[in-house]
Protein backbone atom coordinates (compact mmCIF):
# COMPACT_ATOMS: atom_id res chain seq x y z
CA UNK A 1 141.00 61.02 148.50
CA UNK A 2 139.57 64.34 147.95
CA UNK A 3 140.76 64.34 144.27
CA UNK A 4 139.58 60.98 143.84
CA UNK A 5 135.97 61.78 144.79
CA UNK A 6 135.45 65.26 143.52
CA UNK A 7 135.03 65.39 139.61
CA UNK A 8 135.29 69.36 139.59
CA UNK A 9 138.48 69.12 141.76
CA UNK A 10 140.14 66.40 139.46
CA UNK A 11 139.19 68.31 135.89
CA UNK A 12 140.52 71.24 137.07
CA UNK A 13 144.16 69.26 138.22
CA UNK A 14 144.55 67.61 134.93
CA UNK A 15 143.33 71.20 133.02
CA UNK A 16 146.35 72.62 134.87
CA UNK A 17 148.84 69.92 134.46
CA UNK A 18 147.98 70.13 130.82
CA UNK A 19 147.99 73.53 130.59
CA UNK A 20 151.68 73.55 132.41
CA UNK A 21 152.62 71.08 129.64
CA UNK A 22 151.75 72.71 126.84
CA UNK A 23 153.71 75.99 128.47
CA UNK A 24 156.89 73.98 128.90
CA UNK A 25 156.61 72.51 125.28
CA UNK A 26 156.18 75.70 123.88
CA UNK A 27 159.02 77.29 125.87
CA UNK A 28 161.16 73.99 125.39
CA UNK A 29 161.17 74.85 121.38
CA UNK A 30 162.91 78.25 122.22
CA UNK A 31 166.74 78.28 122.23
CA UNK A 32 168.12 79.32 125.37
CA UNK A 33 170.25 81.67 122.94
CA UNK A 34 167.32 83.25 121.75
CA UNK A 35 165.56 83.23 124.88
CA UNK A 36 168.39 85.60 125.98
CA UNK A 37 168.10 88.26 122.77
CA UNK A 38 164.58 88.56 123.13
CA UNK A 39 165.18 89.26 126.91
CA UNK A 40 167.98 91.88 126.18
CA UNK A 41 165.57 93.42 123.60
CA UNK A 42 162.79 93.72 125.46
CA UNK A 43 164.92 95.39 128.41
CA UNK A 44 165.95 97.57 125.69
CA UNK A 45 162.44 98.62 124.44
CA UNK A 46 160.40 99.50 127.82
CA UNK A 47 160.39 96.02 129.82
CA UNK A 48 158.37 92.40 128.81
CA UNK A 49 155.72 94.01 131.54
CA UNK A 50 154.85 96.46 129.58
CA UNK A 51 154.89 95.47 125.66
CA UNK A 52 152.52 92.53 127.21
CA UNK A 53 149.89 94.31 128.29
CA UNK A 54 149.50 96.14 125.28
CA UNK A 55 146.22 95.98 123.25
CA UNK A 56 146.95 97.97 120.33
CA UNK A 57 148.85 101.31 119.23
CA UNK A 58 147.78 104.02 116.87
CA UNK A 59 151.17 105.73 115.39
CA UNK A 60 151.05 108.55 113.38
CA UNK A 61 153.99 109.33 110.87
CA UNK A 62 155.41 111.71 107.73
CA UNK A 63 156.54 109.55 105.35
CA UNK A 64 159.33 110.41 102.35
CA UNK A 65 159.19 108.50 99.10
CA UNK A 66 160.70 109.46 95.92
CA UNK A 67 157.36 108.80 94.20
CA UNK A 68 154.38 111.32 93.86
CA UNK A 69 153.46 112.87 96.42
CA UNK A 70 156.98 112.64 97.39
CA UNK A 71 155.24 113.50 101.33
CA UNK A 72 152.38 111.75 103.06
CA UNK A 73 150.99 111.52 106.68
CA UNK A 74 150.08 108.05 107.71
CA UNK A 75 147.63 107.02 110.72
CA UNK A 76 147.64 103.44 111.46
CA UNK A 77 145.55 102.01 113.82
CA UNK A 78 146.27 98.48 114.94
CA UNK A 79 144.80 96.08 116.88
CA UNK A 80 146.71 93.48 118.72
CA UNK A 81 143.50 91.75 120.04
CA UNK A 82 141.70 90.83 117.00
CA UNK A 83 142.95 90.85 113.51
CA UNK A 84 141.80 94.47 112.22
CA UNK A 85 143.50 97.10 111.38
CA UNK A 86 142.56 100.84 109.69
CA UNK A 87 145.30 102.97 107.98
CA UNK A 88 144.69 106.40 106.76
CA UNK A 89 147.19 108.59 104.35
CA UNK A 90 146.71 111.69 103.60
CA UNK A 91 149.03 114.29 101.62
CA UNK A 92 147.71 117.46 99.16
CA UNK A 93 144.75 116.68 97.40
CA UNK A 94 144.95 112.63 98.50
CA UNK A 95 142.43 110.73 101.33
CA UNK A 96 142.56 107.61 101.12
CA UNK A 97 141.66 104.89 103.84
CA UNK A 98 141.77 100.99 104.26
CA UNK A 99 140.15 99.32 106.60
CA UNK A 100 140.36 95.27 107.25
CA UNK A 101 138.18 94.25 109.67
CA UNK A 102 137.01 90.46 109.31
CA UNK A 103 134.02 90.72 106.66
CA UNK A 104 134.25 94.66 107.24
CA UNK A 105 136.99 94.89 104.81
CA UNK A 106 136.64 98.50 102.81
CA UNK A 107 138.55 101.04 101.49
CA UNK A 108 138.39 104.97 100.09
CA UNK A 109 139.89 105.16 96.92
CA UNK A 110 141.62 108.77 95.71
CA UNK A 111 138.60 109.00 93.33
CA UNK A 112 136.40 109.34 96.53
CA UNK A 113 134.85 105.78 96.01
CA UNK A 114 133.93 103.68 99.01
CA UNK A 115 134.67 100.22 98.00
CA UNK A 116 135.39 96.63 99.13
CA UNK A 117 138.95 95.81 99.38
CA UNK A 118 139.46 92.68 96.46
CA UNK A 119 139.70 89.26 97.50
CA UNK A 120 143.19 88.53 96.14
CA UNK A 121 144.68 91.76 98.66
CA UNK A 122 142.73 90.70 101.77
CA UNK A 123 145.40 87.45 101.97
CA UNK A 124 148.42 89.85 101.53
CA UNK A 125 147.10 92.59 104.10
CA UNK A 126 146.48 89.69 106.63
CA UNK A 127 149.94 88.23 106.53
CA UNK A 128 151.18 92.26 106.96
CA UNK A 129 149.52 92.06 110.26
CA UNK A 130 150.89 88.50 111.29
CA UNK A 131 153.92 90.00 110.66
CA UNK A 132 153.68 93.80 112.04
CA UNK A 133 156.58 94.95 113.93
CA UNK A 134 155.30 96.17 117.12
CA UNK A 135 152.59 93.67 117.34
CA UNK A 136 155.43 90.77 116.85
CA UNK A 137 156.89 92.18 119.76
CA UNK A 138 153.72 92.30 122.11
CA UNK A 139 153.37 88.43 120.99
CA UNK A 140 157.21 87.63 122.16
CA UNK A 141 156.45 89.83 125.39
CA UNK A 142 153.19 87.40 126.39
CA UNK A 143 155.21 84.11 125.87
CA UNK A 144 152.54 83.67 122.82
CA UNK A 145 152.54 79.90 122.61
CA UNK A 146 151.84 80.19 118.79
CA UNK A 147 155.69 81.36 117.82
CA UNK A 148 158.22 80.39 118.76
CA UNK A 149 162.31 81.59 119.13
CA UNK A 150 165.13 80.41 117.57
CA UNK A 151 168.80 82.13 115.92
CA UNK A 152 169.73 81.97 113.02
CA UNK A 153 173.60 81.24 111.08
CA UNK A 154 174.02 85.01 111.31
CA UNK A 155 172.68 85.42 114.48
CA UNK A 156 169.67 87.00 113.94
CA UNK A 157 166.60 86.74 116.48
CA UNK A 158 164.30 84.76 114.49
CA UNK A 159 160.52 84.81 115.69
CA UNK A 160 158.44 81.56 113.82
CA UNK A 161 155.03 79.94 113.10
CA UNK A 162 154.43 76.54 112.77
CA UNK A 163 158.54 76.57 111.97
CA UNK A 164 157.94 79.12 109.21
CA UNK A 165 160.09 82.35 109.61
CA UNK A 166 157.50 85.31 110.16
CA UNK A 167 160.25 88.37 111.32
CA UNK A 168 163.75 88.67 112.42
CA UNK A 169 165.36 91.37 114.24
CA UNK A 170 169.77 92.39 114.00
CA UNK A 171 170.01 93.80 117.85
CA UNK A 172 172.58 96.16 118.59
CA UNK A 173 175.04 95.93 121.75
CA UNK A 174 172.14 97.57 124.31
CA UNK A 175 169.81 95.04 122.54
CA UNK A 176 167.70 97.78 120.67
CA UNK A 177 167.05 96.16 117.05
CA UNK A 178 168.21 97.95 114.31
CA UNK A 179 167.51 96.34 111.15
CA UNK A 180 164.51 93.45 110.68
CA UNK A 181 162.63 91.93 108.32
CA UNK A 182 159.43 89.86 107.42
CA UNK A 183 159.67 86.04 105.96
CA UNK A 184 162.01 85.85 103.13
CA UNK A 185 163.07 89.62 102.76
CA UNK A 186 166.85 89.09 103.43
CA UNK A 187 167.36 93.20 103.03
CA UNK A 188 164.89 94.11 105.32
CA UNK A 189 164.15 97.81 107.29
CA UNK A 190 166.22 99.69 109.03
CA UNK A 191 165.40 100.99 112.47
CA UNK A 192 166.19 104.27 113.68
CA UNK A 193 166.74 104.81 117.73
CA UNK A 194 163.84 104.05 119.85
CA UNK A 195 163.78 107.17 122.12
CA UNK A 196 159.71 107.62 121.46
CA UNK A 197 158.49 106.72 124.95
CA UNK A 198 154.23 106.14 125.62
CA UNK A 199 153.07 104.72 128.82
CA UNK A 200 156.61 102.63 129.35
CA UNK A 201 157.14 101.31 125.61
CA UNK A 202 159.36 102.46 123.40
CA UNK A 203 159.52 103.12 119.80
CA UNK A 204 161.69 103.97 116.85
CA UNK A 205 161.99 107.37 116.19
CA UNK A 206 162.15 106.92 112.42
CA UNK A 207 162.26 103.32 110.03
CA UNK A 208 163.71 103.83 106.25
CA UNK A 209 163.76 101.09 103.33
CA UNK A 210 167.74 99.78 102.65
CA UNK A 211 167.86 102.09 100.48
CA UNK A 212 166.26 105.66 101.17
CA UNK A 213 163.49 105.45 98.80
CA UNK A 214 160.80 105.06 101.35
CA UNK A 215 161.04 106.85 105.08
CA UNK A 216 159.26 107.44 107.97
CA UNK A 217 159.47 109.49 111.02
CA UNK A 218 157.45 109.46 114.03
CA UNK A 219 155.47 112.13 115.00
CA UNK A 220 152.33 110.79 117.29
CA UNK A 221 151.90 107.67 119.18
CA UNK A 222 148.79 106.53 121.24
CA UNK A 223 148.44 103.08 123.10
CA UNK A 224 145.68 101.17 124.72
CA UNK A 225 143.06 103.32 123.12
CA UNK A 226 139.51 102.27 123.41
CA UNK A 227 138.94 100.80 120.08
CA UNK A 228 134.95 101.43 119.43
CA UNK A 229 133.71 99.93 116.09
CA UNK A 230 132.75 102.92 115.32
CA UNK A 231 136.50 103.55 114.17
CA UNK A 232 136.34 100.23 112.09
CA UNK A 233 132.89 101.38 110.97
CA UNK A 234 132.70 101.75 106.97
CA UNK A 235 130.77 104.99 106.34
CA UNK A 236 127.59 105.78 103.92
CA UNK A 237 129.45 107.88 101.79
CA UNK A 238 132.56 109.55 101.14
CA UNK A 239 132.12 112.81 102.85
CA UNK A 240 134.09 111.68 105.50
């Protein structure tokens, strides 16, 4: 009778039943198989705890290419809350920065120009973060109701959006992954061991193209920084 009578009461049942409806259909489109891989690799990686309540990481790296400069240290800042990100490379006689921030989208050119990033990269730098490796993994760990799991023929943990492959990880016997890759790339990156802990998440130690030409080994790692938009910010002028 009390439900019947009370509109606030009665709203707030049927919010709930819909709300535990919309949970079970997004859980019901997740294999029970794959279900189980992304458990084993989140055990693996620090615990589903933990990767969920992250906000954002800032990873700093040397990374080995075969072209010039053949060495560059990389600072990427990401943000797991909005879509923004900032990554900054530096190496002798190079500073450059990119920044994508909704309509704060810049970037610092080696010339020293401050500039707006073009139109036609803002798409592909957008679909790098809806695919970003650590951030794919926060998503699995909060049960994000916009992917779901599935396997695929070679057994592969498959994480998808709107049924459209985004990443899939190879996991190895403990359930670390190994190798993954981002929508069609078949080849993929290979995965060094994650024995880089911060604050109960772990992370690869080093990641390296199929095929050597590009590398990268960690060397700092921050998480659930403070992100002011001051870091975002897009300065007056080059003298950084």
């Amino acid at each position: 009778m009390l439900f019947r009578h009370n509109p606030i009461l009665r709203w707030s049942m049927w919010s709930l039943f819909a709300a535990l409806i919309l949970t079970g259909v997004a859980h019901a489109n997740n294999s029970p198989g794959a279900e189980k891989e992304a458990d084993r690799m989140l055990d693996a990686l620090g615990g589903r705890v933990a990767w969920a309540e992250l906000k954002n990481t800032i990873n700093g790296s040397q990374q080995n290419r075969v072209g010039d400069p053949t060495v560059v240290y990389a600072v990427i800042t990401m943000d797991f809350e909005k879509p923004r990100f900032r990554i900054e490379t530096t190496a002798r006689d190079i500073h450059v920065i990119r920044v994508i921030d909704g309509d704060n989208n810049w970037r610092l050119r080696r010339t020293g120009n401050i500039e707006d990033v073009p139109d036609e990269l803002i798409e592909e730098e957008l679909r790098w973060y809806d695919a970003h490796l650590y951030r794919t993994i926060h998503r699995i760990a909060a049960r994000d109701p916009a992917i779901s799991l599935g396997l695929d023929d070679q057994g592969r943990l498959q994480i998808l959006v709107e049924g459209q492959r985004v990443m899939w990880f190879r996991l190895d016997a403990n359930g670390e992954p190994y190798n993954f890759g981002t929508y069609d790339d078949e080849a993929g990156t290979i995965l060094g061991p994650w024995d880089v802990e911060k604050d109960g998440i772990r992370h690869p130690a080093w990641v390296s193209s199929t095929d050597g030409t590009w590398r990268a080994a960690a060397k700092a790692l921050s998480v659930n920084v403070p992100l002011g938009d001051h870091m975002f910010a897009r300065p007056d002028s080059p003298a950084l």
